[in-house]
Structures are given as structure tokens and as C-alpha cells.
Protein backbone atom coordinates (compact mmCIF):
# COMPACT_ATOMS: atom_id res chain seq x y z
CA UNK A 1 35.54 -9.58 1.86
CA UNK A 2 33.21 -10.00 -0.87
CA UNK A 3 31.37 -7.65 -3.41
CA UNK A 4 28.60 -6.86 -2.57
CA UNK A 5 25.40 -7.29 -5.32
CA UNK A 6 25.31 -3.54 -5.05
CA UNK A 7 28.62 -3.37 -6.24
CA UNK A 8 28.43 -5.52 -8.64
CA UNK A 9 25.84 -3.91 -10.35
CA UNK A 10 27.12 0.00 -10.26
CA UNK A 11 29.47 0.68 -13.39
CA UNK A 12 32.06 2.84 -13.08
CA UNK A 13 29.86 6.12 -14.29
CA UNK A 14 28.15 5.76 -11.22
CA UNK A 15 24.47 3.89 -12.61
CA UNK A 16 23.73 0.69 -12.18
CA UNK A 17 23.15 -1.60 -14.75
CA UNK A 18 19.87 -1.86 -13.93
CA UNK A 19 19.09 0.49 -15.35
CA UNK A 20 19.65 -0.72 -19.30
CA UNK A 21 16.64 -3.00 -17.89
CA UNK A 22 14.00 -0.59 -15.84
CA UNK A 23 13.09 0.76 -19.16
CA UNK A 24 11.66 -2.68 -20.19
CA UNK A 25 9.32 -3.24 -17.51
CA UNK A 26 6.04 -0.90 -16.27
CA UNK A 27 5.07 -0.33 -13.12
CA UNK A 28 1.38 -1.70 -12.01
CA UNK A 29 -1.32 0.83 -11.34
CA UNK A 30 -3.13 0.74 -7.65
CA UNK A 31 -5.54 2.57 -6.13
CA UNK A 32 -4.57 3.92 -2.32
CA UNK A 33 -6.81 3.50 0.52
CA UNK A 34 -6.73 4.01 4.22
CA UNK A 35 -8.54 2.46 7.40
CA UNK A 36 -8.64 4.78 10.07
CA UNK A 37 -9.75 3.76 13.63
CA UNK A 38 -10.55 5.67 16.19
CA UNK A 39 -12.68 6.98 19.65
CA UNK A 40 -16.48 7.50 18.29
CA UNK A 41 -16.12 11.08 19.77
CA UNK A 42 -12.94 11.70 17.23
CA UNK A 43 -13.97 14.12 14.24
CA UNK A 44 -13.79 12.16 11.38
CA UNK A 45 -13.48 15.51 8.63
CA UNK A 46 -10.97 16.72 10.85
CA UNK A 47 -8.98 13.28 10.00
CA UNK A 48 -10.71 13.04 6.19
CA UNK A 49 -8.84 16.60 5.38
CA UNK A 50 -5.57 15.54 6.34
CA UNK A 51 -5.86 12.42 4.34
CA UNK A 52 -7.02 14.39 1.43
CA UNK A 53 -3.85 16.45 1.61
CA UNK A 54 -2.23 13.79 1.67
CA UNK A 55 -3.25 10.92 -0.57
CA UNK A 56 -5.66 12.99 -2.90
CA UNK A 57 -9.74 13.37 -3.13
CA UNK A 58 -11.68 10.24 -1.45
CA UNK A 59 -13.70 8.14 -4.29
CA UNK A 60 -15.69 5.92 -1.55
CA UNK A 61 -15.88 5.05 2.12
CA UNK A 62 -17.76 2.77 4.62
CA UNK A 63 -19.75 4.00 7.25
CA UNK A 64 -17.77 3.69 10.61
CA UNK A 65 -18.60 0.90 12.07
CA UNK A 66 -18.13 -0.77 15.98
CA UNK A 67 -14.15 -2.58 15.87
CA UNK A 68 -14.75 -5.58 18.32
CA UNK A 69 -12.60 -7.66 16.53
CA UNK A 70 -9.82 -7.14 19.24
CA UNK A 71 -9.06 -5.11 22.10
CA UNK A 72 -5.37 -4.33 21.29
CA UNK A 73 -6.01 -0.82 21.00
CA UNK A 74 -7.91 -0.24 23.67
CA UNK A 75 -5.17 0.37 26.41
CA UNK A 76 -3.74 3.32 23.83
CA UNK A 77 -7.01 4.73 22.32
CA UNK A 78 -9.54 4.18 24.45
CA UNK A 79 -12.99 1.69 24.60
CA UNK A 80 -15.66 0.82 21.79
CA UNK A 81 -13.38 2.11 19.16
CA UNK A 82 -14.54 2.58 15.36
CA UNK A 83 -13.22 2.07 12.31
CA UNK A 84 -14.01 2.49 8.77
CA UNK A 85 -12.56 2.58 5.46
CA UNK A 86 -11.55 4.95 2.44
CA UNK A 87 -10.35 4.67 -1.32
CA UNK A 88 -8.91 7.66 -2.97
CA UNK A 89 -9.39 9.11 -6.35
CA UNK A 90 -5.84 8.71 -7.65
CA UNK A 91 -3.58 6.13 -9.30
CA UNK A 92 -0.19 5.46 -7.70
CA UNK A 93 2.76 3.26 -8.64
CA UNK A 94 2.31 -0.04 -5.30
CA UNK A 95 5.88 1.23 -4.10
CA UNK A 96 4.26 5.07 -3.11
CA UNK A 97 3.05 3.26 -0.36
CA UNK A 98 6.10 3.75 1.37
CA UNK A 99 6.00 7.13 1.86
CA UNK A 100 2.18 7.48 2.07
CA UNK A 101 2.84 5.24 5.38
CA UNK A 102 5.53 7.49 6.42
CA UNK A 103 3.23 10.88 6.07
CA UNK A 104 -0.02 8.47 7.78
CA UNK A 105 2.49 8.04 10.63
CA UNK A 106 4.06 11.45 11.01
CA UNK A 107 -0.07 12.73 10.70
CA UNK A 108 -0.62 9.95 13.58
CA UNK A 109 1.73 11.97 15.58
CA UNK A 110 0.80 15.59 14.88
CA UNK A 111 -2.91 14.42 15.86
CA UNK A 112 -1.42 13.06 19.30
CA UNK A 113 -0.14 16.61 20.21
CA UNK A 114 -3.07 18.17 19.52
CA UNK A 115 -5.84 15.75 20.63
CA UNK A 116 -4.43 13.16 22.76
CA UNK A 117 -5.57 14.51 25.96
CA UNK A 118 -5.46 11.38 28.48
CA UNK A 119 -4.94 8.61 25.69
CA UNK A 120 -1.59 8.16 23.66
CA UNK A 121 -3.02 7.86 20.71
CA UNK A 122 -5.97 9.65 18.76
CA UNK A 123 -5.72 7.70 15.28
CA UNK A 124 -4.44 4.43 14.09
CA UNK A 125 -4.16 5.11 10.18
CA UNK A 126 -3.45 1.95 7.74
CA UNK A 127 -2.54 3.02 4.66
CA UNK A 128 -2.74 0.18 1.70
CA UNK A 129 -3.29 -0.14 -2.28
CA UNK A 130 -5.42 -2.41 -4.31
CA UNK A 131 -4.44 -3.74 -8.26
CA UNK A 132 -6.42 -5.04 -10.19
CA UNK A 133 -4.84 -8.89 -8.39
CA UNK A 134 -4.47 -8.01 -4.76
CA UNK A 135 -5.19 -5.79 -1.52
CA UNK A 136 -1.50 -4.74 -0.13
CA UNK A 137 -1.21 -2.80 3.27
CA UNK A 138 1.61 -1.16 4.69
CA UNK A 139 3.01 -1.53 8.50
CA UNK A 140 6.12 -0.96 10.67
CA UNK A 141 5.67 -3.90 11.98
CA UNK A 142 8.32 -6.54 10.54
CA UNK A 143 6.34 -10.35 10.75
CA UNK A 144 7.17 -13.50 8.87
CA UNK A 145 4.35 -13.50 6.19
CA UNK A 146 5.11 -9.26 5.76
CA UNK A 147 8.13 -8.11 2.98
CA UNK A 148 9.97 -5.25 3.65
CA UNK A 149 10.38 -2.39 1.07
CA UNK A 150 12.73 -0.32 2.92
CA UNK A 151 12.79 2.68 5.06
CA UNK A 152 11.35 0.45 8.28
CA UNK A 153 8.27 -0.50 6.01
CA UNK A 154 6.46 -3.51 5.47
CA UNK A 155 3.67 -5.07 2.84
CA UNK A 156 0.89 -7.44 3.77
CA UNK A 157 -0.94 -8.98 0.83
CA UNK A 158 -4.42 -9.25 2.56
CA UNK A 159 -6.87 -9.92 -0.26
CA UNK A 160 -5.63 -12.08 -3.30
CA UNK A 161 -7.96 -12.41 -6.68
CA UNK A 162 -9.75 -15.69 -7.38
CA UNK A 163 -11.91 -15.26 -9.94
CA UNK A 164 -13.98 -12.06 -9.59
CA UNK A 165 -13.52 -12.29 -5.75
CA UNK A 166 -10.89 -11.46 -2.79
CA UNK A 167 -9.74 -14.15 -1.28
CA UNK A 168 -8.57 -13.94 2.50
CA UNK A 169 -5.34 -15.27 3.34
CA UNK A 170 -4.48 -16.80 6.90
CA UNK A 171 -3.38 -13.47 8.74
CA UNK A 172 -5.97 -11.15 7.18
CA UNK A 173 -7.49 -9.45 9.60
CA UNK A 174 -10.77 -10.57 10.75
CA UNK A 175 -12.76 -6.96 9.56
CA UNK A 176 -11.21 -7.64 6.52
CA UNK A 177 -13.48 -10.90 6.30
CA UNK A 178 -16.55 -9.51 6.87
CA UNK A 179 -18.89 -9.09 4.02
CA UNK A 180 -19.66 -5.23 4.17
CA UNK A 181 -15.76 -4.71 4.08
CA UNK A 182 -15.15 -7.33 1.19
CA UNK A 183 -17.83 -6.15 -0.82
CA UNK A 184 -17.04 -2.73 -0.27
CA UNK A 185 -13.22 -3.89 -2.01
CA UNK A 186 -14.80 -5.65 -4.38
CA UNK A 187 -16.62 -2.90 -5.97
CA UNK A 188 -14.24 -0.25 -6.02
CA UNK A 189 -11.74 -2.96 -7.64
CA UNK A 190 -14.56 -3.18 -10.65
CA UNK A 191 -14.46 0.44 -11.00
CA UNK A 192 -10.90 0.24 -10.48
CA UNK A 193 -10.89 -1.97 -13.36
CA UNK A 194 -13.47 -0.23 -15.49
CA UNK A 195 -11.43 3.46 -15.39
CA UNK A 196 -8.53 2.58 -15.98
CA UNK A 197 -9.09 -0.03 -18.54
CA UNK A 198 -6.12 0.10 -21.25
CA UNK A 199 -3.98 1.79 -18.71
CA UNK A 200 -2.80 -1.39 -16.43
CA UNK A 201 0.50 -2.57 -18.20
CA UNK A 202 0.70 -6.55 -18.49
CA UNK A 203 2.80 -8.34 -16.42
CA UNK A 204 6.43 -9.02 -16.79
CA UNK A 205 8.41 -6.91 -19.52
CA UNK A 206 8.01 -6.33 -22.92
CA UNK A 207 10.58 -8.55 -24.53
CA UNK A 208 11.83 -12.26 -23.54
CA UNK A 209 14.23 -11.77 -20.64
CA UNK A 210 17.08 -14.20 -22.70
CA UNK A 211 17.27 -10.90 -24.71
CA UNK A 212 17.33 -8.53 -21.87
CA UNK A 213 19.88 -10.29 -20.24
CA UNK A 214 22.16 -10.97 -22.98
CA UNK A 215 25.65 -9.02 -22.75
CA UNK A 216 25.90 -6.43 -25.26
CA UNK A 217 28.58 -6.64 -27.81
CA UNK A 218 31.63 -4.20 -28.16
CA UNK A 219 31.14 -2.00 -31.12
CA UNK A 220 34.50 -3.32 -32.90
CA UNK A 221 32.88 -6.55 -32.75
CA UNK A 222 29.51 -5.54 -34.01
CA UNK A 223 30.98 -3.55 -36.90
């Protein structure tokens, strides 16, 4: 059988050689946000507190707002569902948004216990992140056009930049096309921008990757 890339990358002291290179490259910035959806007789604080304890102060939201856009919920959560939308006042690193969609889901389940009553669900929560170049959010649900990051997780790139706009993609969702929800993204990506101006690392790393990539030389030969 053959090595594995895994293997091929782990040196002998037990780090990967990877590692020489992680300290060339910078993260990107994002800003987390959540759409929450839910019975109009739900309390919304009572699910705005747990998010705050969980994803940090909220910057903005939407008004709630009638979901018609499907009825796929409706069998679990009930009819004439809402949903609305929130942006938090933090900066995370895009790949937090695994386990932000981990605690969303275990929160999803807690709420269930305590509120279900004849319904099997009281919340659908979908967490996400915007950059400064795209609207990312996270799902269990494994699709062709969705990437997985691990840990049963998957990204869908929903808004792309063009220009000073989002642009929708094929599978965004259709609430996602509608101009109070666009516009709502569009502003809190100019603040985005605005605040943390000087902060957002340019793409790619910091030196040609010929260089990164080049083996290193013993030390008898560089002597």
C-alpha cells in the first residue's frame, strides 16, 4: 500500500512540514453572521442571547421578515415561518466557522428540549462569514457545489464580489436575492471594509512560492 500525503508530509519529530510554510501565509479576516428562522410566536432575545454567547455582541440585523420562499420547513417547524438575519461584532479567521456551526447545532438541540412542544424543531440557525470577496455559509449537508472542511461540515459560497456588489450564484438561496437581504450584506461588508482597513492581509503569501518550496540545504553544504 501506498503513503499516504499525510505521511508524507509528517517528519520524523512528529510536525509536518507544513509547517516551515504556515508561517508565510495569513489567514483572511471575516465577519460571522447567522440567519435564524423560526415560528413568529418564538422569542427572538431568548435565541439573540444564546447567539451572543456564542459568536460575540450583534453589530446589525434585519427585521424578521415572512419566509415563503419554500415550505421545506414547514412539516418540522410549523406554518408562516420567519426569518431574519444577524452580523456580529467580531473578526474570526473563515475556518471558525466550523465550530460556530457545531455550537449553532448543539444550541438547535438544547432549544428542542426545552421548547419543542408538538414540533421537532424550534430554530433552524445558519451560521456563515463574509470577507471582504465573498458570503460563505456553513451546512451539514454534503452537495456538489458545497466543500467540506471537516468534522461533517460544509461551505457554500453564496454571494461573490463584482465590483462593489454581491453577486448571486446559481444555488443561492432565493432570500438571499432579495434586495432588503443584499443590501443589508452589502452595507455591513463597507463597514466591514472601513474597520478593519489595514488589517485584511493580501492574498497569497509573502514571498514567491519557488522560494518557499525550494529544499533547504544541509548545513555542511551551506558552510
Amino acid at each position: 500500500m501506498g503513503r499516504s500525503v499525510s505521511q508524507d508530509l509528517r517528519r520524523g519529530d512528529g510536525e509536518t512540514s507544513s509547517g516551515d510554510l504556515n508561517r508565510h501565509f495569513l489567514d483572511p479576516i471575516a465577519r460571522p453572521l447567522a440567519a435564524v428562522l423560526c415560528h413568529p410566536d418564538r422569542e427572538l432575545s431568548a435565541i439573540e442571547s444564546a447567539l451572543i454567547k456564542i459568536f460575540g455582541p450583534i453589530k446589525a440585523k434585519t427585521s424578521p421578515h415572512l419566509f415563503d420562499h419554500s415550505t421545506y420547513y414547514c412539516t418540522e417547524m410549523g406554518p408562516k415561518l420567519i426569518k431574519y438575519h444577524l452580523v456580529f461584532d467580531v473578526v474570526i479567521k473563515p475556518i471558525d466557522i466550523v465550530v460556530l456551526k457545531h455550537e449553532t447545532s448543539r444550541l438547535e438541540g438544547e432549544l428542542v428540549k426545552l421548547q419543542a412542544g408538538s414540533f421537532r424543531r424550534v430554530f433552524n440557525i445558519d451560521p456563515g462569514y463574509f470577507t471582504h470577496a465573498q458570503l460563505v455559509l456553513a451546512t451539514h449537508k454534503n452537495y456538489a457545489h458545497r466543500i467540506s472542511l471537516g468534522q461533517g461540515v460544509f461551505a457554500e459560497l453564496t454571494y461573490l464580489i463584482e465590483g462593489r456588489n454581491w453577486r448571486f450564484l446559481p444555488w443561492t438561496y432565493p432570500d438571499y436575492k432579495t434586495d432588503e437581504v443584499r443590501d443589508f450584506f452589502k452595507k455591513q461588508r463597507d463597514l466591514f471594509l472601513k474597520e478593519t482597513k489595514g488589517q485584511r492581509p493580501a492574498p497569497g503569501s509573502r514571498i514567491p512560492m519557488w522560494q518557499l518550496m525550494k529544499p533547504k540545504q544541509p548545513a555542511s553544504e551551506q558552510e
